[in-house]
N, C-alpha and C. Protein backbone atom coordinates (compact mmCIF):
# COMPACT_ATOMS: atom_id res chain seq x y z
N UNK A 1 6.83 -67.68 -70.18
CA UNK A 1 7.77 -68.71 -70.58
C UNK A 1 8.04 -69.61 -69.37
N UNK A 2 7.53 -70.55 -69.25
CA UNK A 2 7.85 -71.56 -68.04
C UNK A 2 9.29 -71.93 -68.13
N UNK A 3 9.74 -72.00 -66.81
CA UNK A 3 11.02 -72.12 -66.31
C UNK A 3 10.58 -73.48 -65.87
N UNK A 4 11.90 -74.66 -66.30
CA UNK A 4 11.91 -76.01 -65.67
C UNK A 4 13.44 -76.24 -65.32
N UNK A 5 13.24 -77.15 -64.19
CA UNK A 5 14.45 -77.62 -63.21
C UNK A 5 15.01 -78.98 -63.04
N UNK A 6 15.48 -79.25 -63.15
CA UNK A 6 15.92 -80.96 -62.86
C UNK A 6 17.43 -81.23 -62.38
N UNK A 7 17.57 -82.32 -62.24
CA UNK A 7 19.28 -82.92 -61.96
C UNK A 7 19.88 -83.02 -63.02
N UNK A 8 20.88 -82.60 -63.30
CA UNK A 8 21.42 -82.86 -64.65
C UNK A 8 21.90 -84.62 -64.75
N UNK A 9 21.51 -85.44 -65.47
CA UNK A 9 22.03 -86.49 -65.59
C UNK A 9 23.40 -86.75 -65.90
N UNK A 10 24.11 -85.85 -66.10
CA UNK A 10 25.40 -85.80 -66.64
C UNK A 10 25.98 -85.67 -65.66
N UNK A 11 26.11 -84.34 -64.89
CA UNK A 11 27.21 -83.78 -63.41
C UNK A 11 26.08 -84.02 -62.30
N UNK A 12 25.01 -84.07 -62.26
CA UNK A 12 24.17 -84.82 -60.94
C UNK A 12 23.94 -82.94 -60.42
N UNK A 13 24.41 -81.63 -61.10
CA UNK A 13 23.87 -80.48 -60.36
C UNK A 13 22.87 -80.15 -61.01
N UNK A 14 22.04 -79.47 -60.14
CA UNK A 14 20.40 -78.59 -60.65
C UNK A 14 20.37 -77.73 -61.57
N UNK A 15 19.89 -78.16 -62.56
CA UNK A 15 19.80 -76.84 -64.25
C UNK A 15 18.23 -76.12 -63.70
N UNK A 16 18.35 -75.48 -64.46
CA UNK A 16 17.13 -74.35 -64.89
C UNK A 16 17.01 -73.92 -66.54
N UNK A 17 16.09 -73.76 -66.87
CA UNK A 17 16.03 -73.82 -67.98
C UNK A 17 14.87 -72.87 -68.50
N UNK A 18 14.49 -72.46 -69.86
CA UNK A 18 13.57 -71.29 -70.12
C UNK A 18 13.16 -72.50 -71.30
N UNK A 19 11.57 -72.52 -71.73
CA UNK A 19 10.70 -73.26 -72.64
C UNK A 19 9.67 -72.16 -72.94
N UNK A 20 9.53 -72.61 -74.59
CA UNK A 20 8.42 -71.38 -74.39
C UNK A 20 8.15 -72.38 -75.75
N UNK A 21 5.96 -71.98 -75.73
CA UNK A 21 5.28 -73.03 -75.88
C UNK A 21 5.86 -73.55 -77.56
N UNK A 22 6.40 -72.67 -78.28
CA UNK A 22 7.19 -72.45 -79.80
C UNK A 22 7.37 -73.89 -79.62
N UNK A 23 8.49 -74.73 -78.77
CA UNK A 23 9.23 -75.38 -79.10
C UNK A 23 7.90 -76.85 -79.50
N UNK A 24 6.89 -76.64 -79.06
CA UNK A 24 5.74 -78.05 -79.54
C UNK A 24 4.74 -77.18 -81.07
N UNK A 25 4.48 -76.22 -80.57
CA UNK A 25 3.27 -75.53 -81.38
C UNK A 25 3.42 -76.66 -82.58
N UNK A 26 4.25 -76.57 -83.73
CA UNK A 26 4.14 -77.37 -84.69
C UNK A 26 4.44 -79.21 -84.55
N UNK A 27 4.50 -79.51 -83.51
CA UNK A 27 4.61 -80.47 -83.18
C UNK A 27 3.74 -81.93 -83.60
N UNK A 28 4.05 -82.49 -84.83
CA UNK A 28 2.92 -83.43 -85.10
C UNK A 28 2.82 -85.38 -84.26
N UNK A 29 3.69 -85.34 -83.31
CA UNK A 29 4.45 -86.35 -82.64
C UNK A 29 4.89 -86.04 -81.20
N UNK A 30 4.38 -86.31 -79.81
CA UNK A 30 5.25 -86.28 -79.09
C UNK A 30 5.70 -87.37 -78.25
N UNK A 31 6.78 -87.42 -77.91
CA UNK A 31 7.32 -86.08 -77.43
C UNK A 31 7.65 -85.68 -77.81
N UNK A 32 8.34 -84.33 -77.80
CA UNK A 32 9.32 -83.50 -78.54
C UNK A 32 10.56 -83.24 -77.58
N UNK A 33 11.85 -83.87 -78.52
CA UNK A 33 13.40 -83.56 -78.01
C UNK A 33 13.48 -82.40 -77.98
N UNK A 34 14.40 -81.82 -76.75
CA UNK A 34 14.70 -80.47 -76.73
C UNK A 34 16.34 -80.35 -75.96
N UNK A 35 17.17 -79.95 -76.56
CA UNK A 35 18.70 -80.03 -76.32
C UNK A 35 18.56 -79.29 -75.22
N UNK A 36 19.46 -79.55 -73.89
CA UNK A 36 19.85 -78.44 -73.29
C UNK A 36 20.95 -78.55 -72.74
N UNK A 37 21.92 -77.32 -73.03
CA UNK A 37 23.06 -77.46 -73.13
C UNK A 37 24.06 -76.97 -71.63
N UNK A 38 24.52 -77.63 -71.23
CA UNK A 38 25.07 -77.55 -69.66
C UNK A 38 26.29 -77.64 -69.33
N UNK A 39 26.78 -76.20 -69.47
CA UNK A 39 28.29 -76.43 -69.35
C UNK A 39 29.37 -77.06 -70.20
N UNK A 40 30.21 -78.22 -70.54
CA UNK A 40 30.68 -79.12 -71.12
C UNK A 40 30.19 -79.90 -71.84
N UNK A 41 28.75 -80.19 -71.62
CA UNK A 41 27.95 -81.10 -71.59
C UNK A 41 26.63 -81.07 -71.94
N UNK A 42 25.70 -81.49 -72.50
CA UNK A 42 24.43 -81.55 -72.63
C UNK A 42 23.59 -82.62 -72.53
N UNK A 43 22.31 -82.29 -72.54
CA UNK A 43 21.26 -84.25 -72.40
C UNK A 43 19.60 -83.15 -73.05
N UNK A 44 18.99 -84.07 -73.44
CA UNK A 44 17.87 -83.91 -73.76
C UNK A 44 16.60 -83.94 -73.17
N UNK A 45 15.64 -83.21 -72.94
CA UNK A 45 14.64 -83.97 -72.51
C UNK A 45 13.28 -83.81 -73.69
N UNK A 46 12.54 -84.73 -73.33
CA UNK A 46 10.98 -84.78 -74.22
C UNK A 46 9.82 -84.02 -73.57
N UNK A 47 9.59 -83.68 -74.48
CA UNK A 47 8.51 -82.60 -73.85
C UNK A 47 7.22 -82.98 -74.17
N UNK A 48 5.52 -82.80 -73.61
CA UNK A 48 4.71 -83.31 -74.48
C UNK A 48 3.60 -81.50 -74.79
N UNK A 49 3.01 -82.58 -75.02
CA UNK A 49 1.98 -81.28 -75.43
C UNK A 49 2.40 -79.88 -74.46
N UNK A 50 2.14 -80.01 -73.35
CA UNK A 50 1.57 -79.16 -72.23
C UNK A 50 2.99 -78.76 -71.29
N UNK A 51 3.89 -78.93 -72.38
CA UNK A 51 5.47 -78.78 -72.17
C UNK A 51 5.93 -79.47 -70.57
N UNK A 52 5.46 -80.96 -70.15
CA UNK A 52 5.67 -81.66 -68.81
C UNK A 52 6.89 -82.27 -69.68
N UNK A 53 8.01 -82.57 -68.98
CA UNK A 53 9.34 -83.75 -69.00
C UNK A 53 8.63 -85.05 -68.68
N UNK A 54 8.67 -85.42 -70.25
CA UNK A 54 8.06 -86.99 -70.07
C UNK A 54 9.31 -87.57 -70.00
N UNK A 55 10.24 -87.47 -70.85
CA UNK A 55 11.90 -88.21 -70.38
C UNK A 55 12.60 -87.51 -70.91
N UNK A 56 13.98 -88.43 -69.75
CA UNK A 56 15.58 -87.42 -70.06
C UNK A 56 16.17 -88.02 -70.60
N UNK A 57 17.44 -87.83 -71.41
CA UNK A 57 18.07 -88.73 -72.02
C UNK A 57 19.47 -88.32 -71.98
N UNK A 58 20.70 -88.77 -71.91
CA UNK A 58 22.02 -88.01 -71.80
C UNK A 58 23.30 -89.12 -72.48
N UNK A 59 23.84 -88.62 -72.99
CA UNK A 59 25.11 -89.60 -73.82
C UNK A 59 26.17 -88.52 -73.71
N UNK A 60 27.16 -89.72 -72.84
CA UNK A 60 28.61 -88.90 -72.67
C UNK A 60 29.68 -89.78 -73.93
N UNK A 61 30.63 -89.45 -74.51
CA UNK A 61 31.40 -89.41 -74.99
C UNK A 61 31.91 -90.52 -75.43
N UNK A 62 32.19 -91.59 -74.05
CA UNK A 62 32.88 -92.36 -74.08
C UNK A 62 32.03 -93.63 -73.24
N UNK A 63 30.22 -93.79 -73.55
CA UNK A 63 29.47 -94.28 -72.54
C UNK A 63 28.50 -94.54 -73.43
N UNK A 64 27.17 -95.09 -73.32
CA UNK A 64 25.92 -95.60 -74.24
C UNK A 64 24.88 -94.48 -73.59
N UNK A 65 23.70 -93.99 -74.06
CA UNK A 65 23.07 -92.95 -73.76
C UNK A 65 22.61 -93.35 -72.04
N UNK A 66 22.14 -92.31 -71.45
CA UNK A 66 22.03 -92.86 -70.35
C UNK A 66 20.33 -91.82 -69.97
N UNK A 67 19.10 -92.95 -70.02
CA UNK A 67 18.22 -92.63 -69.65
C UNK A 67 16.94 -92.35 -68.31
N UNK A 68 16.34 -91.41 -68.50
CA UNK A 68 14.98 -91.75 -67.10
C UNK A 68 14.57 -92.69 -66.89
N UNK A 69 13.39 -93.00 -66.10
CA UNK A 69 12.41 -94.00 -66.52
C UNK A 69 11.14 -93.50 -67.38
C-alpha cells in the first residue's frame, strides 16, 4: 500500500497518507478524486493511473476552492 506525503493546503503541515491500488482499479477517467481528511479539515487530491498526485484541491468554509498547479 503506498504511503504519500504532501503539505496540507489547508494548515501548510505534512500529512501522510495510506492508497491502495482499489481506489483507481475501476477507474474509467482520470484522475481520480480521493478525500483526505485532516484534522478539522480536508482537501482532495487526483490520482492517475499509477496512483502519482496529479493535483490538489482544498475549499475552506468561508473561501473559493483553493488549488495546485
Amino acid at each position: 500500500m503506498p504511503l504519500k506525503a504532501l503539505k496540507c493546503p489547508v494548515c501548510g503541515e505534512r500529512v501522510a497518507f495510506k492508497v491502495t491500488q482499489e481506489v483507481v482499479k475501476n477507474a474509467t477517467t482520470f484522475p481520480v478524486p480521493f478525500k483526505v481528511i485532516h484534522g478539522d479539515h480536508s482537501f482532495t487530491v487526483y490520482l492517475d493511473s499509477g496512483l502519482l498526485i496529479s493535483r490538489v484541491s482544498a475549499r475552506t468554509t468561508d473561501s473559493p476552492p483553493v488549488e495546485s498547479p
